[in-house]
C-alpha atoms as a PDB file:
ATOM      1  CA  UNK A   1     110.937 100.725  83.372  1.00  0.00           C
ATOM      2  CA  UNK A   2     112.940 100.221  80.006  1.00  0.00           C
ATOM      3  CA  UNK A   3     117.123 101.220  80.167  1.00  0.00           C
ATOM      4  CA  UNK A   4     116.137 103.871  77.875  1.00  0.00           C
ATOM      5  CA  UNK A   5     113.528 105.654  80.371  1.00  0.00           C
ATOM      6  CA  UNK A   6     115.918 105.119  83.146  1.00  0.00           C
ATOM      7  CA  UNK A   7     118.823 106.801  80.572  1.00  0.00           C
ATOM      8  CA  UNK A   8     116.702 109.916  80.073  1.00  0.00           C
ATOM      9  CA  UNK A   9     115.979 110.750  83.745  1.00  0.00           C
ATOM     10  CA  UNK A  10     119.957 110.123  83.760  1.00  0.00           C
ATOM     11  CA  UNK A  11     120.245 107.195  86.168  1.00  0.00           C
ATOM     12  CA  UNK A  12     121.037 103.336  85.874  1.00  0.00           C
ATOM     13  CA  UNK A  13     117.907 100.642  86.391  1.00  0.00           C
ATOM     14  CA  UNK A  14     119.643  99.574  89.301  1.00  0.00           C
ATOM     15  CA  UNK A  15     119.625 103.708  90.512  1.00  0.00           C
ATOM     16  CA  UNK A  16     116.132 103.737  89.979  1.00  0.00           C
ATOM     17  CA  UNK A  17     114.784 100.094  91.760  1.00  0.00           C
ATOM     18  CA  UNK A  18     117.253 101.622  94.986  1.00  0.00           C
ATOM     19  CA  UNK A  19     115.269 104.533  94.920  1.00  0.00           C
ATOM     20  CA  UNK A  20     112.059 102.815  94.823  1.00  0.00           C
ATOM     21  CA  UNK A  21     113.029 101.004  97.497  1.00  0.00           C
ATOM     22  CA  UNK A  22     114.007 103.463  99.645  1.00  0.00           C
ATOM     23  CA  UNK A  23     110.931 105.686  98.622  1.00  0.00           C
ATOM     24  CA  UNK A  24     108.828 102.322 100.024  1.00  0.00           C
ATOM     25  CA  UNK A  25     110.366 101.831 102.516  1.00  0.00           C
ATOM     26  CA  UNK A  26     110.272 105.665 104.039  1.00  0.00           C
ATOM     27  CA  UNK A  27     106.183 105.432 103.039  1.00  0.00           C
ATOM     28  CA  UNK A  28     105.929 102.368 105.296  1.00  0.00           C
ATOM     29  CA  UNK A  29     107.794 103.899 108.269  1.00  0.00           C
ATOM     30  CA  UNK A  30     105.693 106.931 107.868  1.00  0.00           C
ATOM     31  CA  UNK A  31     102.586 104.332 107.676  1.00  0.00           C
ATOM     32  CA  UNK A  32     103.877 102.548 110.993  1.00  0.00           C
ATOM     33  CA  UNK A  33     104.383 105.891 113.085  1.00  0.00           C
ATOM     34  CA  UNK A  34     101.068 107.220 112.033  1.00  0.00           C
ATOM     35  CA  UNK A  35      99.608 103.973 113.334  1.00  0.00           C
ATOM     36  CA  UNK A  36     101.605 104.231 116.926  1.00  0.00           C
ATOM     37  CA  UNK A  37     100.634 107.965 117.085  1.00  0.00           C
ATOM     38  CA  UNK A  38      96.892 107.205 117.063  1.00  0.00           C
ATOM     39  CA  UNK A  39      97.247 104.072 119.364  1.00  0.00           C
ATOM     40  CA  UNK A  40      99.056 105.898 121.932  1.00  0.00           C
ATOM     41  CA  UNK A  41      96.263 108.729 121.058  1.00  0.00           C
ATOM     42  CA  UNK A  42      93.664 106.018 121.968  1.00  0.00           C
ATOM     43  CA  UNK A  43      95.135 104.469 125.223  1.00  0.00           C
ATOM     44  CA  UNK A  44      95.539 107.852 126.628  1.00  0.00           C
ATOM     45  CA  UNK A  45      92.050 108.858 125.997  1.00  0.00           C
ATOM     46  CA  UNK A  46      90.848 105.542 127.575  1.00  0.00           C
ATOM     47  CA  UNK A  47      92.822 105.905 130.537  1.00  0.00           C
ATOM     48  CA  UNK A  48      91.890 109.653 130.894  1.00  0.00           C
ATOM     49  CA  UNK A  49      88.343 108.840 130.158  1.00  0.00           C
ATOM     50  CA  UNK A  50      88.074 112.123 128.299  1.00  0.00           C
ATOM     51  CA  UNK A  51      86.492 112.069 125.009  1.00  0.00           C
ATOM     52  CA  UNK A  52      82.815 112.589 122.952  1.00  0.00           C
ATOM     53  CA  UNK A  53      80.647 110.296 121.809  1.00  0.00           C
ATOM     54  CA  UNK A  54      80.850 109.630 117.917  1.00  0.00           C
ATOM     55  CA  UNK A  55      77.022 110.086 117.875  1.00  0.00           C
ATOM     56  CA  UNK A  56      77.933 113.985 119.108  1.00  0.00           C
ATOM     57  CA  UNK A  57      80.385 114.808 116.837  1.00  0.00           C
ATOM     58  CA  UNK A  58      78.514 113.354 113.960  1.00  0.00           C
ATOM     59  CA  UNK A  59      75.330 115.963 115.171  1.00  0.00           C
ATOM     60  CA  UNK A  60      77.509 118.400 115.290  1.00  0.00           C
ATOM     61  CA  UNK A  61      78.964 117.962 112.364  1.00  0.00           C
ATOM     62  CA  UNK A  62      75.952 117.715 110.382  1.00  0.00           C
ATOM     63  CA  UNK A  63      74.733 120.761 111.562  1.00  0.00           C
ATOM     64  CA  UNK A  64      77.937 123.160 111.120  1.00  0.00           C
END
């Protein structure tokens, strides 16, 4: 991004990478929460032993 582009939105280059940043970071902390979600999603179906079969679920779906 040129100064001039970050002078029309009205903020400094420096403004703009710290926002980036921070906009990267927040999307990778979102990614890594997501990701702990479904594991602890997983280990407590496996240790309930309650679930359906992918082949099920993909009939079903097929037919709805």
């Amino acid at each position: 991004m040129s100064s001039s582009s970050t002078q029309e939105l009205g903020i400094s280059p420096h403004a703009f990478m710290v926002n980036a940043i921070r906009q990267a970071v927040h999307a990778v902390e979102e990614r890594a929460a997501f990701v702990a979600q479904a594991r602890d999603a997983k280990a407590e179906m496996l240790a309930e032993g309650q679930g359906y079969a992918a082949d099920d679920v993909r009939a079903t779906c097929a037919t709805a």
